[in-house]
Protein backbone atom coordinates (compact mmCIF):
# COMPACT_ATOMS: atom_id res chain seq x y z
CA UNK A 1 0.71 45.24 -5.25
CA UNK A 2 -0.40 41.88 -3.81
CA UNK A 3 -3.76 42.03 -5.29
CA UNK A 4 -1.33 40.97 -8.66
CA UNK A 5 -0.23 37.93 -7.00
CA UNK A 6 -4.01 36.81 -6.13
CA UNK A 7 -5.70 37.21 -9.02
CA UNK A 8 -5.59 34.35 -11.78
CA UNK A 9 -6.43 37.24 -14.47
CA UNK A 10 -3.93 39.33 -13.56
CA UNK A 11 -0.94 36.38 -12.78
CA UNK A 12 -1.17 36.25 -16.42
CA UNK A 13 0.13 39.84 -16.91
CA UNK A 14 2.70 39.40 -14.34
CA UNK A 15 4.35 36.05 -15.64
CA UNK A 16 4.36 37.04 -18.95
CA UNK A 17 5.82 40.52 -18.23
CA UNK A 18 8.06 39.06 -16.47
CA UNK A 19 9.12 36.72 -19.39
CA UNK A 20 9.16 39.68 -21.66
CA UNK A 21 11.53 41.39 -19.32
CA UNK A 22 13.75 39.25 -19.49
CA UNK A 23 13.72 38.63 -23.19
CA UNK A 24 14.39 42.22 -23.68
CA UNK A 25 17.64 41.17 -22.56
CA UNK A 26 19.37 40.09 -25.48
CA UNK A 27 21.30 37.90 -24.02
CA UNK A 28 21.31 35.83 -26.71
CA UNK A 29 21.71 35.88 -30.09
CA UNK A 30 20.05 32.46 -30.85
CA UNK A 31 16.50 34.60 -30.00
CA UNK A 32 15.01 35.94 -32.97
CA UNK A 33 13.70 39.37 -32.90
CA UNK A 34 10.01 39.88 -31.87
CA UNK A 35 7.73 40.47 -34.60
CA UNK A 36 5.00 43.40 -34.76
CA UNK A 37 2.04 40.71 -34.59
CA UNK A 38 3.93 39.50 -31.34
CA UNK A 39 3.89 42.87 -29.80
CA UNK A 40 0.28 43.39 -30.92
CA UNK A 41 -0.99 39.95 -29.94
CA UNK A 42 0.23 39.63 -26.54
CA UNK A 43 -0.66 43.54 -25.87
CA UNK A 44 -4.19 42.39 -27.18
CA UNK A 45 -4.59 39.82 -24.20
CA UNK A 46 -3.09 41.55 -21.61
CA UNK A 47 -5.62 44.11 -22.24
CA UNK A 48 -8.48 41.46 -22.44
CA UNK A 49 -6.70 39.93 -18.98
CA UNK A 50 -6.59 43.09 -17.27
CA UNK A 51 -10.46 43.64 -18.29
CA UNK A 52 -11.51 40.53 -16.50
CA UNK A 53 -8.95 40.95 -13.51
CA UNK A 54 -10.80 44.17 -12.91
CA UNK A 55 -13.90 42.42 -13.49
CA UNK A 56 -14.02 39.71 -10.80
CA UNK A 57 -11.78 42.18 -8.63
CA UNK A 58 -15.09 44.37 -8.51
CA UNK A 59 -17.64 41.61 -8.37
CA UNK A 60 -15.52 40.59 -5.39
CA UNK A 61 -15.30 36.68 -6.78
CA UNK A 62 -11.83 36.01 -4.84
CA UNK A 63 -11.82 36.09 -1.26
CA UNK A 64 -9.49 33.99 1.81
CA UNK A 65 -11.37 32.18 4.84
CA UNK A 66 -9.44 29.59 7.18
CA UNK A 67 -10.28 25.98 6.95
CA UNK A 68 -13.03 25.05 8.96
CA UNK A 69 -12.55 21.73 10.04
CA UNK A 70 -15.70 19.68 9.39
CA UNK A 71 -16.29 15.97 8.93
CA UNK A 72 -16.48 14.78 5.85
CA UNK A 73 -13.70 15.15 3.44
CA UNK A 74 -10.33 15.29 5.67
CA UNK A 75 -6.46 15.29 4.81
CA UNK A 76 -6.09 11.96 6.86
CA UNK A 77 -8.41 10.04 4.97
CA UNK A 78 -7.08 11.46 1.83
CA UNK A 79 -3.05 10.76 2.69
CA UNK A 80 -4.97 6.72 3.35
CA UNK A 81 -6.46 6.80 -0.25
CA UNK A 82 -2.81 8.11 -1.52
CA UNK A 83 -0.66 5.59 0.20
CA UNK A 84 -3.11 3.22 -1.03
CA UNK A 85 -2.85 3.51 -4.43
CA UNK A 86 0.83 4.23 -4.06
CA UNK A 87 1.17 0.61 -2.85
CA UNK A 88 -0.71 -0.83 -5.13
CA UNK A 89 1.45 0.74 -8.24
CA UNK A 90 4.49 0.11 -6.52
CA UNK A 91 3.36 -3.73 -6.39
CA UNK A 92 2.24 -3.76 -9.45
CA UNK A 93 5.84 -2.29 -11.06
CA UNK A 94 7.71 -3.87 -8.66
CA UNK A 95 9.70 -0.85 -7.42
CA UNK A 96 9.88 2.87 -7.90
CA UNK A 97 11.76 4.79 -9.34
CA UNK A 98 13.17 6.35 -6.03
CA UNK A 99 13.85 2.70 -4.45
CA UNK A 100 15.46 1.71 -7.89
CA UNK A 101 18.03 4.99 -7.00
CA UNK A 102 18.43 3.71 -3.13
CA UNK A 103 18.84 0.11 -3.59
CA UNK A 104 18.77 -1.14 -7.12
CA UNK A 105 16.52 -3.81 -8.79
CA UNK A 106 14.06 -3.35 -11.81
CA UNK A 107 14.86 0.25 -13.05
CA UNK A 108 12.01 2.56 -13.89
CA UNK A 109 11.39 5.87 -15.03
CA UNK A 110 9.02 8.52 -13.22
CA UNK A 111 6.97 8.76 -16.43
CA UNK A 112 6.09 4.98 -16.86
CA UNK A 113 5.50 4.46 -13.57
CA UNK A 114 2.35 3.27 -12.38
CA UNK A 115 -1.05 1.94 -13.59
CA UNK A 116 -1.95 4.03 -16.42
CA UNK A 117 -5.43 5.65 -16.00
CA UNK A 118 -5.77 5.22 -11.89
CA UNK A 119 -1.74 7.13 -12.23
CA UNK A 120 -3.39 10.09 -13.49
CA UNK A 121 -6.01 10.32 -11.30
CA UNK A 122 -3.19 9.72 -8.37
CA UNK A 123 -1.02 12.41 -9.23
CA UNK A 124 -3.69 15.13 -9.52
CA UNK A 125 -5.45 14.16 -6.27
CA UNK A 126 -1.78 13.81 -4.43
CA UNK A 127 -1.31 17.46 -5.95
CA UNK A 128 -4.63 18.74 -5.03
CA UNK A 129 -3.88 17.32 -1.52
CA UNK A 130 -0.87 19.09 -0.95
CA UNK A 131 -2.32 22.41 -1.75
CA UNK A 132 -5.34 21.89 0.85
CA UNK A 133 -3.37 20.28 3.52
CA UNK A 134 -1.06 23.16 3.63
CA UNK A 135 -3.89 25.76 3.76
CA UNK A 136 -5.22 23.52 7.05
CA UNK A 137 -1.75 24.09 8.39
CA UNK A 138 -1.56 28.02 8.15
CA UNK A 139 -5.57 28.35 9.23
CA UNK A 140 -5.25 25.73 12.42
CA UNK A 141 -1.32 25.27 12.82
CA UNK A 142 -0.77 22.45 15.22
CA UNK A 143 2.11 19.56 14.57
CA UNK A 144 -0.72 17.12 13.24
CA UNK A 145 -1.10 19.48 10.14
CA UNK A 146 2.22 19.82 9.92
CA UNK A 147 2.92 16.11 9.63
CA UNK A 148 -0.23 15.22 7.24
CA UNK A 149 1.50 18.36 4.66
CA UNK A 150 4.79 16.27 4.70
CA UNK A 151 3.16 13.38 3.88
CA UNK A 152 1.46 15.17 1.14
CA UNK A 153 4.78 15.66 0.11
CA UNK A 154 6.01 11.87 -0.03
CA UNK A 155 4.40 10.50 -2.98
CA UNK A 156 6.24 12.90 -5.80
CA UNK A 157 9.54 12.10 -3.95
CA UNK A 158 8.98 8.64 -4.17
CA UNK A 159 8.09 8.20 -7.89
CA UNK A 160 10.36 11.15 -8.52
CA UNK A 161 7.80 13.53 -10.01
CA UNK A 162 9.94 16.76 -10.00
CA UNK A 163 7.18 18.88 -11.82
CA UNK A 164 4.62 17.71 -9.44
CA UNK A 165 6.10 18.72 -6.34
CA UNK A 166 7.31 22.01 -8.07
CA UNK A 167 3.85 22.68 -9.54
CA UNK A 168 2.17 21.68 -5.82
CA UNK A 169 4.76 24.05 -3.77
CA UNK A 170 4.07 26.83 -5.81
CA UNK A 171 0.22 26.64 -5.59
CA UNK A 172 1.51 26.42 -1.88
CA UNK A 173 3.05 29.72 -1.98
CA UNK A 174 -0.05 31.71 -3.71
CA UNK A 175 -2.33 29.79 -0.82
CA UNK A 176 0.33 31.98 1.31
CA UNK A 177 -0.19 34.88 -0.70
CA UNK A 178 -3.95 34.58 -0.89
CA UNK A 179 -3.71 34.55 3.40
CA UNK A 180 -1.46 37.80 3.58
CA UNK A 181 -4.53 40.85 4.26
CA UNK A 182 -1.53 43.62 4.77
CA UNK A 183 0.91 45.52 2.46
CA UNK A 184 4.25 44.03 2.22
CA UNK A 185 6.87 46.76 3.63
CA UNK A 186 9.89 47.87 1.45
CA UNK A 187 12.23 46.07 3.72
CA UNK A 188 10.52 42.78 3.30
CA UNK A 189 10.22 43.48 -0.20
CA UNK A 190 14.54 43.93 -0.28
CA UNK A 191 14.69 41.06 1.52
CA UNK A 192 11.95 38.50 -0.68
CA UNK A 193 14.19 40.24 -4.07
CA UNK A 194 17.70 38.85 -2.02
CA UNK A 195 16.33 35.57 -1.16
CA UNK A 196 14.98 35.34 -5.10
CA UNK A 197 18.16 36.37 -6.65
CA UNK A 198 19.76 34.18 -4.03
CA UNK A 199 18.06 30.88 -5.54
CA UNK A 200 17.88 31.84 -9.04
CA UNK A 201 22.15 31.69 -8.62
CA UNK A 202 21.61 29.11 -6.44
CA UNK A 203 19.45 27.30 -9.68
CA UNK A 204 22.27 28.27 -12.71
CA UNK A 205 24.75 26.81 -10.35
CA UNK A 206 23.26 23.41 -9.98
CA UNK A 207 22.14 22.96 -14.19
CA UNK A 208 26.52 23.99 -14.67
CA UNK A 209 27.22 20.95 -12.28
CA UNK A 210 24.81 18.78 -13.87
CA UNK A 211 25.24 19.97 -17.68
CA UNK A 212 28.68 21.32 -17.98
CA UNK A 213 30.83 19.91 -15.19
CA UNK A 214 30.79 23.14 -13.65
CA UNK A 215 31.98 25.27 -16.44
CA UNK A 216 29.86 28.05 -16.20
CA UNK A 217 30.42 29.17 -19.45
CA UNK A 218 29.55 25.72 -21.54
CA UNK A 219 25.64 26.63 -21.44
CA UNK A 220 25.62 30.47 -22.55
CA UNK A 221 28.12 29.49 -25.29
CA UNK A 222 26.35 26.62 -26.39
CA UNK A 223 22.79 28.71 -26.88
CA UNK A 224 24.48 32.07 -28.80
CA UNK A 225 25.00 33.88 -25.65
CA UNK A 226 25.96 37.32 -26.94
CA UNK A 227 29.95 38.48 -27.01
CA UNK A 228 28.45 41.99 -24.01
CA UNK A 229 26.94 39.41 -21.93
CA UNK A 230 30.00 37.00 -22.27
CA UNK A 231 32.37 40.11 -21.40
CA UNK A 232 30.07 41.30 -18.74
CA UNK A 233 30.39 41.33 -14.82
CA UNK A 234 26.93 39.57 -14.56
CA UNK A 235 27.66 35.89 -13.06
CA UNK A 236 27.48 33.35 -15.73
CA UNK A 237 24.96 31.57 -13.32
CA UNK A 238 21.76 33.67 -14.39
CA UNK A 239 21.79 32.95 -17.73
CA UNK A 240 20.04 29.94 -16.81
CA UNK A 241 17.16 31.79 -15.79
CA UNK A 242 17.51 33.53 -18.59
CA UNK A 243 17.64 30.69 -20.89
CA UNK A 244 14.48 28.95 -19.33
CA UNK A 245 12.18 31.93 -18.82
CA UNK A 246 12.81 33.12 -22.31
CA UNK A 247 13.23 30.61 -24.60
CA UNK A 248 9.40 29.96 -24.44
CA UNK A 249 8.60 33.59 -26.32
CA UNK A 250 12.11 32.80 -28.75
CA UNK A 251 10.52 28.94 -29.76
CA UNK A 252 6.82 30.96 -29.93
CA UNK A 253 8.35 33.48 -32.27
CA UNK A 254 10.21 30.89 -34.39
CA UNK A 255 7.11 29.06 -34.83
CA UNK A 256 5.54 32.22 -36.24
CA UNK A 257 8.85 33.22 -38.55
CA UNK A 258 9.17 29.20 -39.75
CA UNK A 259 5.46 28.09 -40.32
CA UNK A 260 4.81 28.41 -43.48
CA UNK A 261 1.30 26.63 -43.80
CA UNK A 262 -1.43 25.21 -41.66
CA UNK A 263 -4.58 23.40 -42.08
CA UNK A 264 -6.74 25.41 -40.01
CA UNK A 265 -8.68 22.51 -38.10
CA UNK A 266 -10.20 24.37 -35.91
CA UNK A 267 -11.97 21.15 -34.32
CA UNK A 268 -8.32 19.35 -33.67
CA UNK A 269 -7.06 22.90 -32.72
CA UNK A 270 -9.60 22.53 -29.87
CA UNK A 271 -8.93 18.80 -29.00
CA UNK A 272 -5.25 18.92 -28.68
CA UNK A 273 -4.66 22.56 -27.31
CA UNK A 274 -7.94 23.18 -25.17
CA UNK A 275 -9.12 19.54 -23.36
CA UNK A 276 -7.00 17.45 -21.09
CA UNK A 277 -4.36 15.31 -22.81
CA UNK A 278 -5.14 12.30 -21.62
CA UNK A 279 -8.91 12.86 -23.18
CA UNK A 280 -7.31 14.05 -26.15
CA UNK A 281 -4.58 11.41 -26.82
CA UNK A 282 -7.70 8.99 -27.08
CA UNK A 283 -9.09 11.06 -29.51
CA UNK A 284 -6.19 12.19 -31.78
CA UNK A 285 -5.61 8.71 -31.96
CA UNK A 286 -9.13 7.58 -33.00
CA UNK A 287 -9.57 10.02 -35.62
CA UNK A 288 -5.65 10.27 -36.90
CA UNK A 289 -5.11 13.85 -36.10
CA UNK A 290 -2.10 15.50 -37.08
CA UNK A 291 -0.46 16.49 -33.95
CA UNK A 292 1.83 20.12 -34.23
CA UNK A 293 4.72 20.86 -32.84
CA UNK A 294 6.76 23.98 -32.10
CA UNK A 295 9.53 25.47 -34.61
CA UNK A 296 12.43 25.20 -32.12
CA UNK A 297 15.58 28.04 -31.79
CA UNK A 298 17.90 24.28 -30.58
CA UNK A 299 16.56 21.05 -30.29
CA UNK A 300 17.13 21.20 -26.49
CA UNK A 301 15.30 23.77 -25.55
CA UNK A 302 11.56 22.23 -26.00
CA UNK A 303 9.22 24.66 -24.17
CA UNK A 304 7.15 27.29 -26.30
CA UNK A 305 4.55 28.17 -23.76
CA UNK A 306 1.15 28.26 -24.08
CA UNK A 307 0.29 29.53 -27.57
CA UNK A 308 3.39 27.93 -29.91
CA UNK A 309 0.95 24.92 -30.94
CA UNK A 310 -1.95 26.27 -31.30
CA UNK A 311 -0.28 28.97 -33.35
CA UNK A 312 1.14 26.09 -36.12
CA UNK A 313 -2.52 24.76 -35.82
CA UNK A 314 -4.41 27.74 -37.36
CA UNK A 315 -1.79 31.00 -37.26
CA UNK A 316 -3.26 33.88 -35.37
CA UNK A 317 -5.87 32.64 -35.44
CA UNK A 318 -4.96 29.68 -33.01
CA UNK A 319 -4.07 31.74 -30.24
CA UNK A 320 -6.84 34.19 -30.32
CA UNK A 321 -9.23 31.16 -29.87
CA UNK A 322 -7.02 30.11 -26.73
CA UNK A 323 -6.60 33.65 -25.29
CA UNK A 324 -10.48 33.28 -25.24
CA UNK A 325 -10.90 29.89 -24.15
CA UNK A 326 -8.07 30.81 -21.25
CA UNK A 327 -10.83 33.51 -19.73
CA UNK A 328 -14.06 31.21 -19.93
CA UNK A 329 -12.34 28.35 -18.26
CA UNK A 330 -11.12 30.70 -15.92
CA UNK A 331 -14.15 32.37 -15.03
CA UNK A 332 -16.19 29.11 -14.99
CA UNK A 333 -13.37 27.54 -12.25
CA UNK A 334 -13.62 30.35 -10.36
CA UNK A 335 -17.63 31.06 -9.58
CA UNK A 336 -18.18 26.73 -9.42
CA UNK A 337 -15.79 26.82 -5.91
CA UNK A 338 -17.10 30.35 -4.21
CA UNK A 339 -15.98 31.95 -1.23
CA UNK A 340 -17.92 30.26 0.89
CA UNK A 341 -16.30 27.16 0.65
CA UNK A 342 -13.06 25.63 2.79
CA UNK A 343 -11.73 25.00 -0.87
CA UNK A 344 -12.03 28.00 -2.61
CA UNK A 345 -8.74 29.21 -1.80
CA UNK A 346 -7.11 25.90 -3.12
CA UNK A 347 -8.92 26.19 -6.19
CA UNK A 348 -7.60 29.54 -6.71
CA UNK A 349 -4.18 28.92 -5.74
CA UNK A 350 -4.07 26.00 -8.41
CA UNK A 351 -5.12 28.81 -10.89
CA UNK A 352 -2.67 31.09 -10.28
CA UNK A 353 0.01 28.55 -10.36
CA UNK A 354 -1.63 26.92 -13.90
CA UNK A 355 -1.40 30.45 -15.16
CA UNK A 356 2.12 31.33 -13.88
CA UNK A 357 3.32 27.75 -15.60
CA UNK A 358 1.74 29.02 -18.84
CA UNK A 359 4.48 30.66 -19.76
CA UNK A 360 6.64 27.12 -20.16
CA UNK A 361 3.75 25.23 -21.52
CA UNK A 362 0.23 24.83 -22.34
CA UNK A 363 -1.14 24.13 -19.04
CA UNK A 364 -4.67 23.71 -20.14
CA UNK A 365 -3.89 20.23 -21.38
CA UNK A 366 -1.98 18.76 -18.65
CA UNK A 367 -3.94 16.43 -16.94
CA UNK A 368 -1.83 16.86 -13.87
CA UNK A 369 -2.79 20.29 -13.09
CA UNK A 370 -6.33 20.57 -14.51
CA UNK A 371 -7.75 17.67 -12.77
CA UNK A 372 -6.44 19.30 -9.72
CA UNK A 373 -9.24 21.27 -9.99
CA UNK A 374 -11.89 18.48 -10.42
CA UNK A 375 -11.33 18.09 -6.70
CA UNK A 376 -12.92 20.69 -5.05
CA UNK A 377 -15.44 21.24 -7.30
CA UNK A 378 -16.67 17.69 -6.02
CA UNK A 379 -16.08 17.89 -2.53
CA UNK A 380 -17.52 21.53 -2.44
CA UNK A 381 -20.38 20.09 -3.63
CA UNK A 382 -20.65 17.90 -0.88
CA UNK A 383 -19.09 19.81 2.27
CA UNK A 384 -22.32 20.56 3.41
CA UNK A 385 -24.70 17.97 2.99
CA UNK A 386 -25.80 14.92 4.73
CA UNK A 387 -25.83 11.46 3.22
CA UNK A 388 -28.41 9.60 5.08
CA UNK A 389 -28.68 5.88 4.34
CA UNK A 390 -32.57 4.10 4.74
């Protein structure tokens, strides 16, 4: 079962079974029905994902070593280009949007912090760090490795980057999964399902104090919550995962009931939906693209995971091309950090969370994740070779 959890291919069945679970539902009758070319589109690429699962499962392309400890690239000299930068954006804004919570002064939000370009480049490395330094702590323990993966942790907490810590702790996780070489038992099983459902209540109970003042019942109300599940004995507080793990299929599906026509640009198609977005930006702007958005069920709810856009760009069309371009960039990632390498398993662990995330959002563009994996392409290339000066 854990071979599932390891495999970038075969995340993508998992997450988006998992999402299809739960849509199944019906918990709410804001959702729109699935449609037939749904069904038929999503059973189409978990066929062509299972294909290539099996694929690089036989040619053996995912593997775990430890962390060798070399010279070279090393966490401490990364955490000194981190704090670094961190400074200098924090001088250059005059406070963060953290400090600006503690003690006041010049108010600023998470996502205009910083110097533009260099902020990008920070939070991917900073993300990219946090996912190597805590593979160095399982392979060597010690309380040094420890420390450096708190640090790791400092930056998002001090600009308040919620979705960068989140994203960089679960890449964490599948570095922990990637390391387990034994079958879970049933009881540990029982126990990971407890803990789970344990959070997720722990998660619906936190959005009512936040969004409804505690009324648990504000939410499901508010989003069509059905008159069983109202009536039910099922605590109010799960909706929320409800809500947030389905929505993303319910916006998808609107798109496809509500779009009526598209241009079927297949070149700004590939701009805006398959290269980073802060490549793209530049470009949509340059050459005045029309920019799509997704058809949503209530204004609120804004995710409509990874195909909705594409799918308002050129129909069916729009995610076939993505399902396709998902597997090639996959495969490419994949074989340019091998086993070999002390950052193969980081590479693969940023995979498996980019694919898991999918299911929100189209994680293909978001700079913040796929530069992550920019990183150890580089300093794989480099790990072990000499640079002699004459």
């Amino acid at each position: 079962m854990l071979k599932f959890f390891k495999n970038p291919f075969y995340i993508y069945l998992v997450s988006f079974g998992l999402v299809f679970l739960l849509y199944l539902l019906g918990w709410s009758s804001a959702f729109p029905k699935l449609s037939f070319g749904a069904y038929a589109f999503f059973s189409l690429t978990f066929i062509l994902y299972l294909i290539f699962g099996l694929i690089t499962e036989k040619a053996s392309i995912i593997g775990y070593k430890k962390i060798v400890i070399k010279k070279g690239f090393t966490i401490k000299k990364g955490l000194i280009v981190v704090f670094f930068v961190l400074g200098i954006e924090i001088l250059f804004e005059g406070n963060s949007p953290l400090f600006y919570l503690l003690f006041g002064g010049k108010e600023i939000d998470y996502k205009d912090f910083g110097i533009k370009v260099i902020h990008v480049f920070f939070v991917s490395f900073t993300s990219f760090l946090i996912v190597y330094s805590f593979h160095t702590l399982i392979s060597n323990k010690g309380r040094k490795n420890l420390v450096y993966f708190i640090l790791t942790l400092l930056p998002g907490i001090i600009i308040l980057n919620r979705g960068m810590i989140m994203i960089g702790l679960f890449s964490c996780f599948f570095v922990f999964i990637l390391s387990l070489n034994y079958m879970i038992k049933l009881k540990q099983i029982l126990l990971l399902v407890m803990i789970f459902l344990g959070v997720l209540y722990v998660f619906g109970y936190l959005g009512n104090l936040r969004s409804a003042n505690g009324d648990s019942n504000y939410i499901p109300l508010k989003s069509g919550a059905t008159e069983s599940f109202m009536d039910s004995p099922i605590p109010k507080e799960f909706y929320w995962t409800y809500l947030y793990g389905a929505s993303p299929v319910a916006n998808f599906q609107n798109t496809i009931n509500k779009t009526e026509t598209v241009d079927y640009n297949i070149i700004s198609l590939i701009v805006q939906e398959c290269l980073p977005d802060f490549i793209s930006k530049r470009i949509v702007s340059v050459f005045n693209m029309e920019e799509k958005q997704i058809i949503r069920i209530r204004d609120w709810l804004t995710v409509g995971g990874v195909y909705s856009k594409s799918y308002a760009h050129a129909k069916w069309i729009g995610p076939i091309i993505l399902s396709f371009y998902g597997v090639f960039f996959l495969l490419i990632m994949m074989m340019l950090v091998p086993k070999r390498s002390n950052f193969h398993v980081t590479q693969i662990a940023i995979l498996l969370a980019m694919m898991f995330f999918n299911t929100f959002s189209n994680m293909f563009v978001f700079s913040g994740i796929v530069l992550q994996l920019v990183y150890p392409i580089f300093f794989r290339f480099f790990e072990n070779k000499r640079i002699v000066l004459k």
